[in-house]
PDB file of N, CA and C in Angstrom:
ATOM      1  N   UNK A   1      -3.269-158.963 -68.064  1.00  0.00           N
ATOM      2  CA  UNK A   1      -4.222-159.429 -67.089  1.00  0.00           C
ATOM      3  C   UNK A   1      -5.585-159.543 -67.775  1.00  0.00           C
ATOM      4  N   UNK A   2      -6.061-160.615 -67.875  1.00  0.00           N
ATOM      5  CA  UNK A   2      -7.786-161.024 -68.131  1.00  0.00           C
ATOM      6  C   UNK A   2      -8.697-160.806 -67.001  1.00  0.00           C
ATOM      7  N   UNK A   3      -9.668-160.116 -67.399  1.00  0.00           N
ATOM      8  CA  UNK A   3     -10.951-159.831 -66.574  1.00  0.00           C
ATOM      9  C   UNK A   3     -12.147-160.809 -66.618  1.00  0.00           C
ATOM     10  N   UNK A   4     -12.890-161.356 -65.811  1.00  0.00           N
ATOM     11  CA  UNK A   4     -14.355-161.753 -66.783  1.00  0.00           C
ATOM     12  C   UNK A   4     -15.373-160.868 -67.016  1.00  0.00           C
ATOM     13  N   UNK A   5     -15.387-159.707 -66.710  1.00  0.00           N
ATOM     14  CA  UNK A   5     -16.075-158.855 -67.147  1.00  0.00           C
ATOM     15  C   UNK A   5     -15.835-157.390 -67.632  1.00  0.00           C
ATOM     16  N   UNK A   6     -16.441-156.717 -68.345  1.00  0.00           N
ATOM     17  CA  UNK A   6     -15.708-155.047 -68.598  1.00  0.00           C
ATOM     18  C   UNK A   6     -16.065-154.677 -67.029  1.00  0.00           C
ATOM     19  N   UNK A   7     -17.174-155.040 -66.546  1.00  0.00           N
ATOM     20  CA  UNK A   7     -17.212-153.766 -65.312  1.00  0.00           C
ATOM     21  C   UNK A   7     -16.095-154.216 -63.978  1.00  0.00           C
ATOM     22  N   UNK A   8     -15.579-155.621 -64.155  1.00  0.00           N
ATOM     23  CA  UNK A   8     -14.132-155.660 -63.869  1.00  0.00           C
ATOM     24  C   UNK A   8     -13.114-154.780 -63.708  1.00  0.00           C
ATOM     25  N   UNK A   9     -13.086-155.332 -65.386  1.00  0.00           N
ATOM     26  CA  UNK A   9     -11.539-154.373 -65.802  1.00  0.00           C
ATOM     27  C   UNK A   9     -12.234-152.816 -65.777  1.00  0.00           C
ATOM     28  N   UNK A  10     -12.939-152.296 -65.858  1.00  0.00           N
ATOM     29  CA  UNK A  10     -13.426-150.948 -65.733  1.00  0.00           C
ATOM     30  C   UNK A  10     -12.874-150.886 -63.758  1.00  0.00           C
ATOM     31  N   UNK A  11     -13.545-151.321 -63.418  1.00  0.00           N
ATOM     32  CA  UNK A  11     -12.994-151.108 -61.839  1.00  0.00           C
ATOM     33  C   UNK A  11     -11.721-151.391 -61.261  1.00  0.00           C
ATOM     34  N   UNK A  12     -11.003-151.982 -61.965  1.00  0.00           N
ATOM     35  CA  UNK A  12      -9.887-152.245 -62.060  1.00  0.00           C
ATOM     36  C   UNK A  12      -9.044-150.710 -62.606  1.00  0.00           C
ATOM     37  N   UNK A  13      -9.206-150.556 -63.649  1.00  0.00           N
ATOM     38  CA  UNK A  13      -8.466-149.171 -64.507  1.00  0.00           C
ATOM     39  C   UNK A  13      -8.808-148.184 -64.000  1.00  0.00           C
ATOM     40  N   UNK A  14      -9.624-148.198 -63.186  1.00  0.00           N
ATOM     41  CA  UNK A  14      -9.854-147.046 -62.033  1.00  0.00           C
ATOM     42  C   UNK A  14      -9.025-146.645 -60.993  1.00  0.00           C
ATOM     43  N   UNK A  15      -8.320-147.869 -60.336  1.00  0.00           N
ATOM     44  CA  UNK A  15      -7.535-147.484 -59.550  1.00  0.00           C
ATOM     45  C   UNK A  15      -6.137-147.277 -59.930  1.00  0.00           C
ATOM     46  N   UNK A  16      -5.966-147.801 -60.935  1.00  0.00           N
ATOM     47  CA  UNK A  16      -4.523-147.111 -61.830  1.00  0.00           C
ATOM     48  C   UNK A  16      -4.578-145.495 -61.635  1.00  0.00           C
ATOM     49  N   UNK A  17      -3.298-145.337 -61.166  1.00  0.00           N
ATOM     50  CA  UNK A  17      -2.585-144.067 -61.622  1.00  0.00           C
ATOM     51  C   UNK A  17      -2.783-143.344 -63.058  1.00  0.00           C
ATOM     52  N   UNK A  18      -3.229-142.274 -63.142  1.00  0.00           N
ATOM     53  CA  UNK A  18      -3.086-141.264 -64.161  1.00  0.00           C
ATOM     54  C   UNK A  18      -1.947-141.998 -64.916  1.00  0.00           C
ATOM     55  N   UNK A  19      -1.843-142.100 -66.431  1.00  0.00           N
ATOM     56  CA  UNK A  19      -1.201-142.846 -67.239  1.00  0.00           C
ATOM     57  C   UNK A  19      -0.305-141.867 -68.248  1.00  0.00           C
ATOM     58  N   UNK A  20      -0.417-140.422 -67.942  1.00  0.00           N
ATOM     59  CA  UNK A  20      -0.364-139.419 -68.921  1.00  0.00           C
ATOM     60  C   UNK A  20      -0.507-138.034 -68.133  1.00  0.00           C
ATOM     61  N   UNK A  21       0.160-136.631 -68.783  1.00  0.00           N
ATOM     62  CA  UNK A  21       0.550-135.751 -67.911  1.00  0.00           C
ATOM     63  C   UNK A  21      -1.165-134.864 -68.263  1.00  0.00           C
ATOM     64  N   UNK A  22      -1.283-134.070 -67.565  1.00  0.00           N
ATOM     65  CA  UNK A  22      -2.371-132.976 -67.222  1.00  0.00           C
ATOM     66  C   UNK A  22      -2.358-132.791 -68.748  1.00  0.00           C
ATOM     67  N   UNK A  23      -1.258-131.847 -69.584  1.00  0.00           N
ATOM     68  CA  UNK A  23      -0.993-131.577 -70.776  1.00  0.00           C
ATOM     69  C   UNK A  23      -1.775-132.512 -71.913  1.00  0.00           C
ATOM     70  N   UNK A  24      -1.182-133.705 -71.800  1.00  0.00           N
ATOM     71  CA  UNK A  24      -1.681-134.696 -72.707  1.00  0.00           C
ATOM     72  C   UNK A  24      -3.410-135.349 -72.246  1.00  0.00           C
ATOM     73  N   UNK A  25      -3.605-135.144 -71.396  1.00  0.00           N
ATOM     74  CA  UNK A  25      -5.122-135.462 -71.025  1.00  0.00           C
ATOM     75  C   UNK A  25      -5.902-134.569 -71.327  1.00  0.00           C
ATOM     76  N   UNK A  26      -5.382-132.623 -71.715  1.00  0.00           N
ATOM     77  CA  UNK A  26      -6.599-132.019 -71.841  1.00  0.00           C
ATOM     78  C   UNK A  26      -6.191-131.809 -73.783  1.00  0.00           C
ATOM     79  N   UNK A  27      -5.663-132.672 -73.659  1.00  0.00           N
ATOM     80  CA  UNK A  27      -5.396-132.454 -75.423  1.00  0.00           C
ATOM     81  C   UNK A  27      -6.350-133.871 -75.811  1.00  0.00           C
ATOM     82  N   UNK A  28      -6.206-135.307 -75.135  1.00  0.00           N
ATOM     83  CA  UNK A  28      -7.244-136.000 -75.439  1.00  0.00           C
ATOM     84  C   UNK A  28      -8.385-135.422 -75.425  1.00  0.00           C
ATOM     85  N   UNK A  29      -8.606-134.599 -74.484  1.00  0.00           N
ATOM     86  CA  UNK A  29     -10.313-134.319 -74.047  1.00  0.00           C
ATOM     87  C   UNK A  29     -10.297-133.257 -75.066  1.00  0.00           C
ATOM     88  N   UNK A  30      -9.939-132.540 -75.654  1.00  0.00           N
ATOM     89  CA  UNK A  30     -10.222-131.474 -76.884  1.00  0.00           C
ATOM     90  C   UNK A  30     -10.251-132.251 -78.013  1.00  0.00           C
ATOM     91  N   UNK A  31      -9.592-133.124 -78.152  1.00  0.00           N
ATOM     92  CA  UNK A  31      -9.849-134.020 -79.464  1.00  0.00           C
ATOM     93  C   UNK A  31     -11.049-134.958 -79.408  1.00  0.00           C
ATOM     94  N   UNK A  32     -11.411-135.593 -78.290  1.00  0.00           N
ATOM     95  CA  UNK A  32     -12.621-136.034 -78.188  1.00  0.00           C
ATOM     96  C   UNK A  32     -13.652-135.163 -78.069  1.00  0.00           C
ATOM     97  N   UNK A  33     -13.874-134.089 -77.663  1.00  0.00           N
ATOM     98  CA  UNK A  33     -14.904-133.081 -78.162  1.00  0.00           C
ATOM     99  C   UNK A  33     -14.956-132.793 -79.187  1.00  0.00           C
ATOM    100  N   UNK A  34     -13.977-132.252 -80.051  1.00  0.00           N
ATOM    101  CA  UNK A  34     -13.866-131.804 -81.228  1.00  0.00           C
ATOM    102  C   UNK A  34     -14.720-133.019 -82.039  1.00  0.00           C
ATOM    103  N   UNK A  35     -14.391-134.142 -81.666  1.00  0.00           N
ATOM    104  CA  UNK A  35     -15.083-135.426 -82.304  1.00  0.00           C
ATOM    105  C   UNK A  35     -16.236-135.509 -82.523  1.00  0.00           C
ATOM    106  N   UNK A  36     -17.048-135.496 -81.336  1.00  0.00           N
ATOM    107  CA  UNK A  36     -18.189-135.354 -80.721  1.00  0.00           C
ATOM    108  C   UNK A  36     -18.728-134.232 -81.947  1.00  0.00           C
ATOM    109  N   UNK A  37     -18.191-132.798 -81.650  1.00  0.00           N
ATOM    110  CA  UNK A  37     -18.571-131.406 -82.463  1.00  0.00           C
ATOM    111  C   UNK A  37     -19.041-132.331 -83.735  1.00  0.00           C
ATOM    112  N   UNK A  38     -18.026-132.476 -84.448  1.00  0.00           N
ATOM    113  CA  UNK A  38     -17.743-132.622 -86.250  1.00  0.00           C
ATOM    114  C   UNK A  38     -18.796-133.736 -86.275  1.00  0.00           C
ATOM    115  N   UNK A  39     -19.441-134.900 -85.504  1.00  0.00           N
ATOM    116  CA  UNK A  39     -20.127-136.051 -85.937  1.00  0.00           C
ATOM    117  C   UNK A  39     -21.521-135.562 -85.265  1.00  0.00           C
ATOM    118  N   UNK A  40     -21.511-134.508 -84.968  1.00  0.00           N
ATOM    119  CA  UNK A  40     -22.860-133.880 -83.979  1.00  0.00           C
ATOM    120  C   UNK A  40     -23.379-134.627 -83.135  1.00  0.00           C
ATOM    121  N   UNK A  41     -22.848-135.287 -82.142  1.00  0.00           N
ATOM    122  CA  UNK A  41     -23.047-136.469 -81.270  1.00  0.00           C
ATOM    123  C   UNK A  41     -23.034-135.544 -80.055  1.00  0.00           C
ATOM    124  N   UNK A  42     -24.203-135.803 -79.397  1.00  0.00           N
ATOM    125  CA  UNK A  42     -24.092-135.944 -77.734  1.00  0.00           C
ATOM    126  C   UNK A  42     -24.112-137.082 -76.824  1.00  0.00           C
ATOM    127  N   UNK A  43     -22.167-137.106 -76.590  1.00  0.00           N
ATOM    128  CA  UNK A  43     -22.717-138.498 -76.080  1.00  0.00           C
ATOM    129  C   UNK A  43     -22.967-138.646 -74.551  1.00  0.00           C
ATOM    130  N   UNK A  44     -23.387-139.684 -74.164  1.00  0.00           N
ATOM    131  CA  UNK A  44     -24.591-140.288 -72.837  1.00  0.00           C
ATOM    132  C   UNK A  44     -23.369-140.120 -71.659  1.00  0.00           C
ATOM    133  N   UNK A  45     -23.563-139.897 -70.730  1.00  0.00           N
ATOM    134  CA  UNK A  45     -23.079-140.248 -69.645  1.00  0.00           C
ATOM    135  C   UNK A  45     -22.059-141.435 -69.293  1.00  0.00           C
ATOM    136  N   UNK A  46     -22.780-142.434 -69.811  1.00  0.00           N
ATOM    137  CA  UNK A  46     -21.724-143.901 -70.020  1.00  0.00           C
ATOM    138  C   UNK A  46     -20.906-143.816 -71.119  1.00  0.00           C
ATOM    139  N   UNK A  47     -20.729-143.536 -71.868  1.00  0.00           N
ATOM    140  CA  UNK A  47     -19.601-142.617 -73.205  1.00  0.00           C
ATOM    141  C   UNK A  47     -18.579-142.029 -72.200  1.00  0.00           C
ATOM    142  N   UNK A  48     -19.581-140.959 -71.793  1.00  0.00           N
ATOM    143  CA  UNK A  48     -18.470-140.134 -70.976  1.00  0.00           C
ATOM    144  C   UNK A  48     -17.294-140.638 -70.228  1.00  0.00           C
ATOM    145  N   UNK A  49     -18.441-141.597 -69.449  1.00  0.00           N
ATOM    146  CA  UNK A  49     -16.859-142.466 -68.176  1.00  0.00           C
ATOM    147  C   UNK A  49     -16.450-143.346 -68.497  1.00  0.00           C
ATOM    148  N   UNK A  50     -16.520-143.919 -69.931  1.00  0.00           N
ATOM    149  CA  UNK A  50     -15.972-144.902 -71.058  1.00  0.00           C
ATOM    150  C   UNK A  50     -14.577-144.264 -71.002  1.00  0.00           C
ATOM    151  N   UNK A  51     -15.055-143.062 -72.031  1.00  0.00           N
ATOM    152  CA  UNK A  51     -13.909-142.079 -72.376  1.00  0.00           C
ATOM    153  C   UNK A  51     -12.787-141.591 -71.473  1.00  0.00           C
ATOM    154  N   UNK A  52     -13.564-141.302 -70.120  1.00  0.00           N
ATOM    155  CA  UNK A  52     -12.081-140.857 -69.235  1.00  0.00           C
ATOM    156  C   UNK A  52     -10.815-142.446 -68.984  1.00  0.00           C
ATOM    157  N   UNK A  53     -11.344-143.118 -69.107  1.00  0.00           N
ATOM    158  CA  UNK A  53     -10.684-143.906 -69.222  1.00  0.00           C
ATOM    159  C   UNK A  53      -9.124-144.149 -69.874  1.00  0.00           C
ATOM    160  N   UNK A  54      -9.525-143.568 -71.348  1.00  0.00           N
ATOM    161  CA  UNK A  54      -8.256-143.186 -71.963  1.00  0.00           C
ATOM    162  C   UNK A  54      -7.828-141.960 -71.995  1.00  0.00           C
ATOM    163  N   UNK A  55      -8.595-141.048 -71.540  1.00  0.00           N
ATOM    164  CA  UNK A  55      -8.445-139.205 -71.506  1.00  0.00           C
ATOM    165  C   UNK A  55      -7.588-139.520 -70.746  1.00  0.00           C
ATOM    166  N   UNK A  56      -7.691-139.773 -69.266  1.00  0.00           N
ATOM    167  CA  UNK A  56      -6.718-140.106 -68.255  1.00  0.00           C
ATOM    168  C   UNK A  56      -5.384-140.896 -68.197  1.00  0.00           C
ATOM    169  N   UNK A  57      -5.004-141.963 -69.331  1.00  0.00           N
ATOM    170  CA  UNK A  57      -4.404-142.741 -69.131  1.00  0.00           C
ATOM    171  C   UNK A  57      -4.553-144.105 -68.660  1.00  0.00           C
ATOM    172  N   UNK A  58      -5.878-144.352 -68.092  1.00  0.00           N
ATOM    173  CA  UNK A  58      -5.906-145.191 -67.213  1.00  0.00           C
ATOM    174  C   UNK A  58      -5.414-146.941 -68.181  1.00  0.00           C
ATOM    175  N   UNK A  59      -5.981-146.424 -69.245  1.00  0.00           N
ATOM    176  CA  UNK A  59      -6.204-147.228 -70.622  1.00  0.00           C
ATOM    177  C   UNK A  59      -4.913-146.995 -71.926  1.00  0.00           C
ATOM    178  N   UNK A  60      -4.623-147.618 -72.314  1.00  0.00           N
ATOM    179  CA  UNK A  60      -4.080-147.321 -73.420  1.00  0.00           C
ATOM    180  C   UNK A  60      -4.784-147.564 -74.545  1.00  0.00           C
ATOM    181  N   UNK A  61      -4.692-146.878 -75.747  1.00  0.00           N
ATOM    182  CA  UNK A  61      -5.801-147.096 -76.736  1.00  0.00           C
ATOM    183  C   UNK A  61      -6.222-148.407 -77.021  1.00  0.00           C
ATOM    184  N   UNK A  62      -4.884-149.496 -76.704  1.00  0.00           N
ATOM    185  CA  UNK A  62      -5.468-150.690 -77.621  1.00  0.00           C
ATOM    186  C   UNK A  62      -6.058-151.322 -76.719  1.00  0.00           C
ATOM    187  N   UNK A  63      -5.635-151.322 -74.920  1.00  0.00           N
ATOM    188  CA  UNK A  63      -6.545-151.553 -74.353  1.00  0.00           C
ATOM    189  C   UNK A  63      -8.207-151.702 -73.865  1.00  0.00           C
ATOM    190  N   UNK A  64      -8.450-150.003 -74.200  1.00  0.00           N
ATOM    191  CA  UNK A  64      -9.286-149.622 -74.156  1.00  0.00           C
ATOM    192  C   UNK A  64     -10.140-149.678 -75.656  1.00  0.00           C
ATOM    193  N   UNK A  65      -9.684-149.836 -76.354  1.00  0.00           N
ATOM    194  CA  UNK A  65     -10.483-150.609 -77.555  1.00  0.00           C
ATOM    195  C   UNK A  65     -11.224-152.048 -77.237  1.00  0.00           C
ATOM    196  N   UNK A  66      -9.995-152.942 -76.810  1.00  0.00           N
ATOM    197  CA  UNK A  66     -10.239-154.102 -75.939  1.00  0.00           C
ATOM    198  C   UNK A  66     -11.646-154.416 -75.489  1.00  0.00           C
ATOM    199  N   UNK A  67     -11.695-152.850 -73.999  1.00  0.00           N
ATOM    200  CA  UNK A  67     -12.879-153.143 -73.293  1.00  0.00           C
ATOM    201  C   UNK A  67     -14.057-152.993 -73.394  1.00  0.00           C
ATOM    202  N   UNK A  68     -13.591-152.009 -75.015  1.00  0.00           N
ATOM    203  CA  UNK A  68     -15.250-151.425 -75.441  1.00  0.00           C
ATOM    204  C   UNK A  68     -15.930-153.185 -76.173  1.00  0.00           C
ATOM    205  N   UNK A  69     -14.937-153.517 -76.978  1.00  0.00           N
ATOM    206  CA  UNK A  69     -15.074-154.671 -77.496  1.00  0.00           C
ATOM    207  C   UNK A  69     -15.661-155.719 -76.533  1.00  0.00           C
ATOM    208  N   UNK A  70     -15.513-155.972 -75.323  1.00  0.00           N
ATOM    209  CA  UNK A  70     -15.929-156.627 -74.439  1.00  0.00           C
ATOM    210  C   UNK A  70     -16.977-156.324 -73.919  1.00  0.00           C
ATOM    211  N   UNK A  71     -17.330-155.076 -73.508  1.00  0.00           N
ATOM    212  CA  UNK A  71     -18.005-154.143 -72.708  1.00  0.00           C
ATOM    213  C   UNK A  71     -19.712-154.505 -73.791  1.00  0.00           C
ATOM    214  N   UNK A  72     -19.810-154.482 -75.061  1.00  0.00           N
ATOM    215  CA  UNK A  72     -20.236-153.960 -76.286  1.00  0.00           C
ATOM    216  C   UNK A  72     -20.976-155.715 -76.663  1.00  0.00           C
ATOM    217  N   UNK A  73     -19.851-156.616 -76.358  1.00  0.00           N
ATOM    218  CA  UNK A  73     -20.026-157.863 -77.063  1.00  0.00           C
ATOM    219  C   UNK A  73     -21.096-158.445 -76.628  1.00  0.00           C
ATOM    220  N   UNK A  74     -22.235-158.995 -77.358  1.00  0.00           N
ATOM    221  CA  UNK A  74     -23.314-160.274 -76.772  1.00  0.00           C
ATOM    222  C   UNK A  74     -23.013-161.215 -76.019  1.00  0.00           C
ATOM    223  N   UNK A  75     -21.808-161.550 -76.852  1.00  0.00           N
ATOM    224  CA  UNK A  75     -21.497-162.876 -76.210  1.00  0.00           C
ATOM    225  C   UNK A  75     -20.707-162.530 -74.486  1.00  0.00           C
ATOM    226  N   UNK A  76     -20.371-161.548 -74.235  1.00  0.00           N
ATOM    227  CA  UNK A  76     -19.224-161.165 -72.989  1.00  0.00           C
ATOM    228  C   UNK A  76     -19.827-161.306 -71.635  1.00  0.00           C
ATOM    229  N   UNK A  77     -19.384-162.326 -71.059  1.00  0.00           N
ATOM    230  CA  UNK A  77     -20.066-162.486 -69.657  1.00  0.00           C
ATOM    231  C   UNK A  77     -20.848-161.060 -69.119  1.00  0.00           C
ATOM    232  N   UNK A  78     -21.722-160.830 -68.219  1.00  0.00           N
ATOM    233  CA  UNK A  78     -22.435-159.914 -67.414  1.00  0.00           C
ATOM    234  C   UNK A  78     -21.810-160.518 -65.787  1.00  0.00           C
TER     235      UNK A  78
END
């Protein structure tokens, strides 16, 4: 499915079902902290609800690579 915008498909992947068990979501979210730790990054609020995106499942990585790519791009509709 094509979006014309990330805040689309962002509102869209929202209402998806959890994609992944409790287990595997707090193991994303420890690896994305741990990330965060090691690169000394605090990241912003909009990071944050970027991120649950795939913490949750809502996204699959290549997806959600996708939307950052979109989300990120000059050229990507508003």
């Amino acid at each position: 499915m094509k979006y014309a915008t990330a805040k689309e498909w962002c509102e869209a992947a929202m209402k998806r079902e959890n994609g992944v068990s409790e287990t595997e979501s707090q193991q994303r979210r420890m690896l994305a902290e741990a990330h965060y730790a090691k690169e000394n990054v605090q990241p912003t609020a909009d990071i944050l609800a970027d991120h649950e995106l795939y913490i949750l499942g809502k996204m699959d990585i290549e997806e959600y690579e996708q939307y950052l790519l979109l989300k990120h791009s000059q050229n990507a509709p508003q």
